[in-house]
C-alpha atoms as a PDB file:
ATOM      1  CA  UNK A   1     -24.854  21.050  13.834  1.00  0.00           C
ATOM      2  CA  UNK A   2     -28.010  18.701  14.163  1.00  0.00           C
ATOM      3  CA  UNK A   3     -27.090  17.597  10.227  1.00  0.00           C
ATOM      4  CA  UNK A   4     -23.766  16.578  11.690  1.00  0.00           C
ATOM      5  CA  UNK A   5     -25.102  14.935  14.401  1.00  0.00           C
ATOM      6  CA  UNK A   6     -27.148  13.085  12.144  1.00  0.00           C
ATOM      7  CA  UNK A   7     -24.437  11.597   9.672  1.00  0.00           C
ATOM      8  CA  UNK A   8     -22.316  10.817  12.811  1.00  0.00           C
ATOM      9  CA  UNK A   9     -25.093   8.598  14.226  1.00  0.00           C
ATOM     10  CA  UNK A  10     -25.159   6.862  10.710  1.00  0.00           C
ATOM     11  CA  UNK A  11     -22.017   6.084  10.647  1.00  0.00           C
ATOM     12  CA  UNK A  12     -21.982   5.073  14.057  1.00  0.00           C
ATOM     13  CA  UNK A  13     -24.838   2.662  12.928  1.00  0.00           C
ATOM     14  CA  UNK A  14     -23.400   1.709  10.354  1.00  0.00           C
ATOM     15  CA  UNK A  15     -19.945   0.394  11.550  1.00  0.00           C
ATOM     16  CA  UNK A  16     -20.885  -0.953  15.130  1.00  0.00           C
ATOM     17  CA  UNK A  17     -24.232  -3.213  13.431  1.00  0.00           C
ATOM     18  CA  UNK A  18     -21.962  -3.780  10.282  1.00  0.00           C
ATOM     19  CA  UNK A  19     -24.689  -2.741   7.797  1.00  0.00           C
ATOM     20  CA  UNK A  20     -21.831  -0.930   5.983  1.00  0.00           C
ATOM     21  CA  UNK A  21     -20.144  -4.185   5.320  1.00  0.00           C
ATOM     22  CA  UNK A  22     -16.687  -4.328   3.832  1.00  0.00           C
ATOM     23  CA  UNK A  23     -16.177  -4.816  -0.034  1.00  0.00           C
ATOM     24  CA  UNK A  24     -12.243  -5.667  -1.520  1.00  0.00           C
ATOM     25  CA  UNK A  25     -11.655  -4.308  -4.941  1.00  0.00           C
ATOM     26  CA  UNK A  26      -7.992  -5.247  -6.809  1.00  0.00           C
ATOM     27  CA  UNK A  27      -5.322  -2.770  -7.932  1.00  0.00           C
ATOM     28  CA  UNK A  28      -3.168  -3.593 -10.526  1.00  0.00           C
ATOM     29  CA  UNK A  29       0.495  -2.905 -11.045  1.00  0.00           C
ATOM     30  CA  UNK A  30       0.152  -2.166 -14.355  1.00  0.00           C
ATOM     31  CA  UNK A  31       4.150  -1.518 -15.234  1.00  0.00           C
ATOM     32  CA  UNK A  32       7.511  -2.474 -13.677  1.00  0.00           C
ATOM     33  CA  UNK A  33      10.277  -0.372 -14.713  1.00  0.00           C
ATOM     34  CA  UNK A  34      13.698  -1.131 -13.204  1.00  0.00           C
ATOM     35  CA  UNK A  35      16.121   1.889 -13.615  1.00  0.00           C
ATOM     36  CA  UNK A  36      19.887   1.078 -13.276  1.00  0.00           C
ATOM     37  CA  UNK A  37      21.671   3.835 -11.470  1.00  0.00           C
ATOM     38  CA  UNK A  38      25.085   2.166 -12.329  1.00  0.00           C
ATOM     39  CA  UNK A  39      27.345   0.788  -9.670  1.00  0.00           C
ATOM     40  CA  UNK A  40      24.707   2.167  -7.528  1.00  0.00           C
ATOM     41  CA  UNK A  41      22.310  -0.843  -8.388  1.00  0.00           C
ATOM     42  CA  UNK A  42      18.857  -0.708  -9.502  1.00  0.00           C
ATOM     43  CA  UNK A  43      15.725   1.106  -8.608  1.00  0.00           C
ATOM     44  CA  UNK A  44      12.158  -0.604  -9.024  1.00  0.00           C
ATOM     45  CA  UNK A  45       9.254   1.655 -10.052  1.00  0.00           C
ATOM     46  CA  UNK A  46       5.621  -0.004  -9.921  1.00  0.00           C
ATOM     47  CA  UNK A  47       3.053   1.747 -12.191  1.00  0.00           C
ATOM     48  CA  UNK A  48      -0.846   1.405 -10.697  1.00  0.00           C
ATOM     49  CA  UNK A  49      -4.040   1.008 -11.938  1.00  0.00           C
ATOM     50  CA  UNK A  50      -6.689   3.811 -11.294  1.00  0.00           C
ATOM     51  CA  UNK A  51      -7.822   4.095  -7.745  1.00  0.00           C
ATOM     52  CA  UNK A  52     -11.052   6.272  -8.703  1.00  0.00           C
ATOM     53  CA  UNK A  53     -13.215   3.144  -8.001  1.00  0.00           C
ATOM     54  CA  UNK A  54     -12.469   4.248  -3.918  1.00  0.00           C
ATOM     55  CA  UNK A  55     -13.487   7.730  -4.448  1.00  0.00           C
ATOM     56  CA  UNK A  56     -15.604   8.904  -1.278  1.00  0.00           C
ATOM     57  CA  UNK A  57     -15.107   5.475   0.127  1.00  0.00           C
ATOM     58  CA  UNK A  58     -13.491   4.627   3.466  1.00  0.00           C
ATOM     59  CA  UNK A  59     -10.104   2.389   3.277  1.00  0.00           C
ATOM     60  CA  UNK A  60      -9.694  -0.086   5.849  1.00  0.00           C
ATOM     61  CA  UNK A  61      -6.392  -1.890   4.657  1.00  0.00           C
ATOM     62  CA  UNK A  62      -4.572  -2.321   1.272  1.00  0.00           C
ATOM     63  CA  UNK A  63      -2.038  -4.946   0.846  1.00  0.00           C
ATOM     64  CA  UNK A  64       0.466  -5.110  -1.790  1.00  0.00           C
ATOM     65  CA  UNK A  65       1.114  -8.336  -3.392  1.00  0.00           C
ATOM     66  CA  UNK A  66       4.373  -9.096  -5.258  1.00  0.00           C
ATOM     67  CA  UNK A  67       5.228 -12.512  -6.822  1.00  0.00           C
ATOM     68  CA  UNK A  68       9.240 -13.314  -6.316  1.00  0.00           C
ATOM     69  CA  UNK A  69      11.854 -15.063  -8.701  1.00  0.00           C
ATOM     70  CA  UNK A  70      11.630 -17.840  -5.730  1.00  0.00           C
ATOM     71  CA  UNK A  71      15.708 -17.579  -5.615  1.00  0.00           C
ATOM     72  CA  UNK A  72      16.689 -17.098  -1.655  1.00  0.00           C
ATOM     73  CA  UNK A  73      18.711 -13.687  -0.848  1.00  0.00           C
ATOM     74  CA  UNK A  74      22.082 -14.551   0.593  1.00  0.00           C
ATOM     75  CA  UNK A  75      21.814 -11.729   3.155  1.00  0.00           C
ATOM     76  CA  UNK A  76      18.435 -10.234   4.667  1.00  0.00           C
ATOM     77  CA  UNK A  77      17.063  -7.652   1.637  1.00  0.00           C
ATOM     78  CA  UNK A  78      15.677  -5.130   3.465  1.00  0.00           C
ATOM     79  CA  UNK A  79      13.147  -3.045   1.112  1.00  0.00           C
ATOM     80  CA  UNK A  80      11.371   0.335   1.727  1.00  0.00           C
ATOM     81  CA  UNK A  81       8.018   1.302  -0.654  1.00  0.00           C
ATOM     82  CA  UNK A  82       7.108   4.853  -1.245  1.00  0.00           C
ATOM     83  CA  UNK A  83       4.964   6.567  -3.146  1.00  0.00           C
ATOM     84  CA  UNK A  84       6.168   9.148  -6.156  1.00  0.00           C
ATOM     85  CA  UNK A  85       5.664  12.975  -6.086  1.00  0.00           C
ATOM     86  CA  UNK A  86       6.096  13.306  -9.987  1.00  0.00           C
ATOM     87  CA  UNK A  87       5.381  11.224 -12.995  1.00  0.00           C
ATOM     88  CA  UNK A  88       9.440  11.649 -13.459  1.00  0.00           C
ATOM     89  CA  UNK A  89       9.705   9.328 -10.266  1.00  0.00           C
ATOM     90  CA  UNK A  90      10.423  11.545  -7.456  1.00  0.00           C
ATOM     91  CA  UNK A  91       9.990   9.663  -4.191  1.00  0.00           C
ATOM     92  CA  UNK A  92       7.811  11.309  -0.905  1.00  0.00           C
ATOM     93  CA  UNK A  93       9.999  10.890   1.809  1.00  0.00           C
ATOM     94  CA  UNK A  94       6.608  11.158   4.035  1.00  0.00           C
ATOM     95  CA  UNK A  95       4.900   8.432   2.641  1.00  0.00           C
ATOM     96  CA  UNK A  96       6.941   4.795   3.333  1.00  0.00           C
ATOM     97  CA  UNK A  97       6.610   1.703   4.153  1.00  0.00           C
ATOM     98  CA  UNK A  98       9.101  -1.238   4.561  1.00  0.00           C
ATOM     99  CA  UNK A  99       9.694  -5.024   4.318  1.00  0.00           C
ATOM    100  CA  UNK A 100      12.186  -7.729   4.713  1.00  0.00           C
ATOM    101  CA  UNK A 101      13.591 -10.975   2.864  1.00  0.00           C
ATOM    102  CA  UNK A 102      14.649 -13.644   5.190  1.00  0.00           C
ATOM    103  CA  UNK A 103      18.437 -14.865   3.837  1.00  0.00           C
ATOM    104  CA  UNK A 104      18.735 -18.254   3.211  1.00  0.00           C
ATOM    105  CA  UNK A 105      14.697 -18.351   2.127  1.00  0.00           C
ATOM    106  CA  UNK A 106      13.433 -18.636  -1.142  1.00  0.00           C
ATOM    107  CA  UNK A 107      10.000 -16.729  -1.329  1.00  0.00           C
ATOM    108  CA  UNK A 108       7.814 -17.119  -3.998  1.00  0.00           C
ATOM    109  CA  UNK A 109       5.851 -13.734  -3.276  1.00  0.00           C
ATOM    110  CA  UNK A 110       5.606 -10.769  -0.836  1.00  0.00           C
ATOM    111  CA  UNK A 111       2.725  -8.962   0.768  1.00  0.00           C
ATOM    112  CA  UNK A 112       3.393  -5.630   2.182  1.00  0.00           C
ATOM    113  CA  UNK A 113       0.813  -3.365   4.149  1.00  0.00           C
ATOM    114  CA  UNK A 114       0.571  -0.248   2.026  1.00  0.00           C
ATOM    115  CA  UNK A 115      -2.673   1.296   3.898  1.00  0.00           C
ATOM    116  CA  UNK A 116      -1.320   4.689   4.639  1.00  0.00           C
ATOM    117  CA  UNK A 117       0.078   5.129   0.797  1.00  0.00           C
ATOM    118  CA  UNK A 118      -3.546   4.285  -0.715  1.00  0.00           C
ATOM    119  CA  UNK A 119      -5.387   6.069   1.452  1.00  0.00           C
ATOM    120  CA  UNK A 120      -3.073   9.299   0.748  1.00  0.00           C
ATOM    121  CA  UNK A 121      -3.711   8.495  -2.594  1.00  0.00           C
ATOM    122  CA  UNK A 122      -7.805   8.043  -2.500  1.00  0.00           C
ATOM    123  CA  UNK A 123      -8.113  11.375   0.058  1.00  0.00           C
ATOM    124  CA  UNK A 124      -6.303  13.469  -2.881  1.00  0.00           C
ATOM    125  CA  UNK A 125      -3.590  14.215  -0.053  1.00  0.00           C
ATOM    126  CA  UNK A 126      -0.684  12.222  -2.723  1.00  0.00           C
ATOM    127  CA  UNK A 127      -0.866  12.008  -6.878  1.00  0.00           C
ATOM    128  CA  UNK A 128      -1.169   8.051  -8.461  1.00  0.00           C
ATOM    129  CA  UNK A 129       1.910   8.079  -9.730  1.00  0.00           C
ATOM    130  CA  UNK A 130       3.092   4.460  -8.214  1.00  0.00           C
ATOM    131  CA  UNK A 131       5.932   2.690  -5.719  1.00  0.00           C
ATOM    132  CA  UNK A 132       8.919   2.898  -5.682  1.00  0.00           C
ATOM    133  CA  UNK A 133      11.417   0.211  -4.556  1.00  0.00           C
ATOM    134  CA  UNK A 134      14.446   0.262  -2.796  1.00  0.00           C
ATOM    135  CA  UNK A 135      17.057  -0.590  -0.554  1.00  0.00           C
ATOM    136  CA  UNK A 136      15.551   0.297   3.144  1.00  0.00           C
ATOM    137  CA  UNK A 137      19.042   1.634   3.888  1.00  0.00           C
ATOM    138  CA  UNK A 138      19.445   5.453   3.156  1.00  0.00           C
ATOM    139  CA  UNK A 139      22.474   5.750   2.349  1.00  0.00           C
ATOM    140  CA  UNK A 140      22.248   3.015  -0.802  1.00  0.00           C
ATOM    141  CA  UNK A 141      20.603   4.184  -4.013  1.00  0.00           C
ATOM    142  CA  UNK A 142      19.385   1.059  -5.431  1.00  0.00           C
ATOM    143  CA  UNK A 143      19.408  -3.081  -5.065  1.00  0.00           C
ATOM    144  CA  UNK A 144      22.237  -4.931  -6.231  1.00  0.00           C
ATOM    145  CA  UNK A 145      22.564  -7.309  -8.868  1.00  0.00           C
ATOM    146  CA  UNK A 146      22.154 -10.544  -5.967  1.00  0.00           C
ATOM    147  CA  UNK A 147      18.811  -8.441  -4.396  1.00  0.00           C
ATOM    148  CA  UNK A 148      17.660  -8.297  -8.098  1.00  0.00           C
ATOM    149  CA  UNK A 149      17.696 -12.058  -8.503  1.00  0.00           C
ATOM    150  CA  UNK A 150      15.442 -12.533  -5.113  1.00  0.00           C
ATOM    151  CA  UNK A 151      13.234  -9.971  -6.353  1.00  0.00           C
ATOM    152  CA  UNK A 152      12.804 -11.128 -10.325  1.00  0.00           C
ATOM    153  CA  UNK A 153      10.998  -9.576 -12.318  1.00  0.00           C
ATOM    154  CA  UNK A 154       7.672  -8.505 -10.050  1.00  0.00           C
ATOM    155  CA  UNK A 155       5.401  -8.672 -12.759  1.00  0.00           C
ATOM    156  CA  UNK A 156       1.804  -9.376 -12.369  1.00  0.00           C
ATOM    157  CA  UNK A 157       1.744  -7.929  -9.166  1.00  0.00           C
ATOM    158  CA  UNK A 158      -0.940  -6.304  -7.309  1.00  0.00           C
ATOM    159  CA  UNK A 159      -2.842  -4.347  -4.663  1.00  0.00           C
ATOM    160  CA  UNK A 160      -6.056  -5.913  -2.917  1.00  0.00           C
ATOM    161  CA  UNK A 161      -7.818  -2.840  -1.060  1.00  0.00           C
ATOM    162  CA  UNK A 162     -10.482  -3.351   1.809  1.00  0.00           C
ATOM    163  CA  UNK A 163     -13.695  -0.432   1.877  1.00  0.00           C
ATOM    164  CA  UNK A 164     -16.616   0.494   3.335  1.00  0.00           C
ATOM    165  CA  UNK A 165     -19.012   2.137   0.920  1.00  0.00           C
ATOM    166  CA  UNK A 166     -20.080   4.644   3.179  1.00  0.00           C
ATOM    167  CA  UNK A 167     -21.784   6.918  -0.047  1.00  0.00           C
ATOM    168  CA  UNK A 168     -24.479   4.478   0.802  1.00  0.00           C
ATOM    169  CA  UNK A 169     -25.055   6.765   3.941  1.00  0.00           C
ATOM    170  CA  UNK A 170     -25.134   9.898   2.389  1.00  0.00           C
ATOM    171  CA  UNK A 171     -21.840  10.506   3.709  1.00  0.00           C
ATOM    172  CA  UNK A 172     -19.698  12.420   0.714  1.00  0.00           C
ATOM    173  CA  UNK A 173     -16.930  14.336   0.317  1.00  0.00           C
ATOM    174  CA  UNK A 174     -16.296  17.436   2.388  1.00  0.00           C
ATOM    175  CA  UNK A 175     -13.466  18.401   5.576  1.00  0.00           C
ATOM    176  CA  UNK A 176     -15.843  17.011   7.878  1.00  0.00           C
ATOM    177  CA  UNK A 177     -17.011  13.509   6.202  1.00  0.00           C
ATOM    178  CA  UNK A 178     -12.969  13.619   5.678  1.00  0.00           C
ATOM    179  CA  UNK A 179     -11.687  14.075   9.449  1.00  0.00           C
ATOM    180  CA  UNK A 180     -15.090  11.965  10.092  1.00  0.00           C
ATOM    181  CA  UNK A 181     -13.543   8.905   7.924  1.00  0.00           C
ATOM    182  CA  UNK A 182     -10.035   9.256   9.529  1.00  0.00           C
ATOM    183  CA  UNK A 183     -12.098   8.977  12.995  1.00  0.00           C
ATOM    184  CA  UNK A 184     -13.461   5.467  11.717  1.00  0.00           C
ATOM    185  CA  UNK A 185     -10.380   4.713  10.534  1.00  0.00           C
ATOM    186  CA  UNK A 186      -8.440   4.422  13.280  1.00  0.00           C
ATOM    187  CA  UNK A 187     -11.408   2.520  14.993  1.00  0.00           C
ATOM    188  CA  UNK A 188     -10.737  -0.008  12.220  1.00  0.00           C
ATOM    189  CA  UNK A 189      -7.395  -0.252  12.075  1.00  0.00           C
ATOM    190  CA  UNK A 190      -7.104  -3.425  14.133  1.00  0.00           C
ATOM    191  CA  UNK A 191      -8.794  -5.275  11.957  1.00  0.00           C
ATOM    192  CA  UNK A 192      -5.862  -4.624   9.020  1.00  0.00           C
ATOM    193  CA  UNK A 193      -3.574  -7.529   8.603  1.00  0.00           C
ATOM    194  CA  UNK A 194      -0.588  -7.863  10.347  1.00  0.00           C
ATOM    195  CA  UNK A 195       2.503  -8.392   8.270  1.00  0.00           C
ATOM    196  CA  UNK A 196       4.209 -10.423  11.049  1.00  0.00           C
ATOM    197  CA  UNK A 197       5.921  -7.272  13.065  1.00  0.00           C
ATOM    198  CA  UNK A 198       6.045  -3.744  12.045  1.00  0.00           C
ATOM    199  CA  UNK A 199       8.650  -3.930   9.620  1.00  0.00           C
ATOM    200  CA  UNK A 200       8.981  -7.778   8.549  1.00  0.00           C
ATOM    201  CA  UNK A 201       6.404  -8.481   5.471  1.00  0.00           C
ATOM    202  CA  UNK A 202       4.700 -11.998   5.050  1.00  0.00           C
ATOM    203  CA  UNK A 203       5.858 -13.867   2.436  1.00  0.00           C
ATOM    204  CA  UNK A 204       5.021 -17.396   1.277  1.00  0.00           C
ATOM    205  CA  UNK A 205       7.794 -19.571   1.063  1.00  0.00           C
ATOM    206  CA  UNK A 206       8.134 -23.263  -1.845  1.00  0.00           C
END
């Protein structure tokens, strides 16, 4: 109990005097593999770099950054990223996130808040196996062949993650430094960008 005690009041230190400042390291997408699932569309699978540089850290906010063909969708493309189960490409329906195209807009890249999907990945609680992309709508399999011309090829792409180092403190891995990170989490989590509403992703427009 008094050990406990201890590491709490270092990490209480540590994020209310800011000693454990934030560092950013950079995820790559390493591959972009579009399946065709015939008149169904196409699929968009995004192969990551490793994440082990995060190990035992604390994420604050990841944001995925995807450069776009720069060709305006004719109707809002409404987009849902999730992460993969399998190395076959098997999607977890309990960890997704969403974003939107503006029709009429050309957009030269997206950002989308993937927080919850890297820090799945980094707690062990989901495999690396990438993102999948696809049409936010449930009942479509894949993008059509318009949607594919907004979204181009995506290559180059990549995933800028914000940490606190907090092995610094002697706090490691274990259930409690675990439900003890997801406490400082949350206290953190208004300081992760906003990608203009809860659904809508920023983009950067010509």
């Amino acid at each position: 109990m008094a050990s406990r005690a201890v590491l709490v009041t270092l990490l209480c230190i540590a994020v209310c005097s800011g000693t454990a400042r934030a560092l950013e390291v950079t995820i790559p997408v390493t591959n972009v593999t579009v399946t065709s699932v015939g008149l169904a569309g196409s699929t968009v699978r995004l192969d990551l770099g490793s994440m082990h540089a995060l190990d035992e850290e604390m994420v604050l906010w990841a944001q995925l950054a995807l450069p776009l063909s720069g060709t305006a969708p004719v109707t809002d493309l409404n987009l849902s990223v999730s992460g993969l189960l399998t190395s076959g490409g098997a999607p977890d329906p309990n960890e997704v996130t969403d974003a939107r195209l503006a029709a009429g807009i050309a957009q030269v890249s997206l950002d989308v808040d993937v927080t919850d999907l890297v820090r799945s990945i980094v707690e062990g609680e989901a495999p690396n196996h990438g993102f999948l992309l696809r049409p936010s709508d449930t009942s479509r399999i894949g993008f059509n062949a318009a949607e594919m011309a907004a979204l181009g090829s995506l290559q180059g792409g990549e995933i800028v993650v914000s940490y606190r180092k907090l092995t610094a403190y002697g706090i490691r891995g274990g259930a409690s430094a675990l439900a003890e990170r997801k406490r400082t989490q949350k206290l953190d989590d208004r300081r992760r960008p906003d990608p203009e509403g809860a659904v809508e992703a920023t983009t950067r427009s010509r």
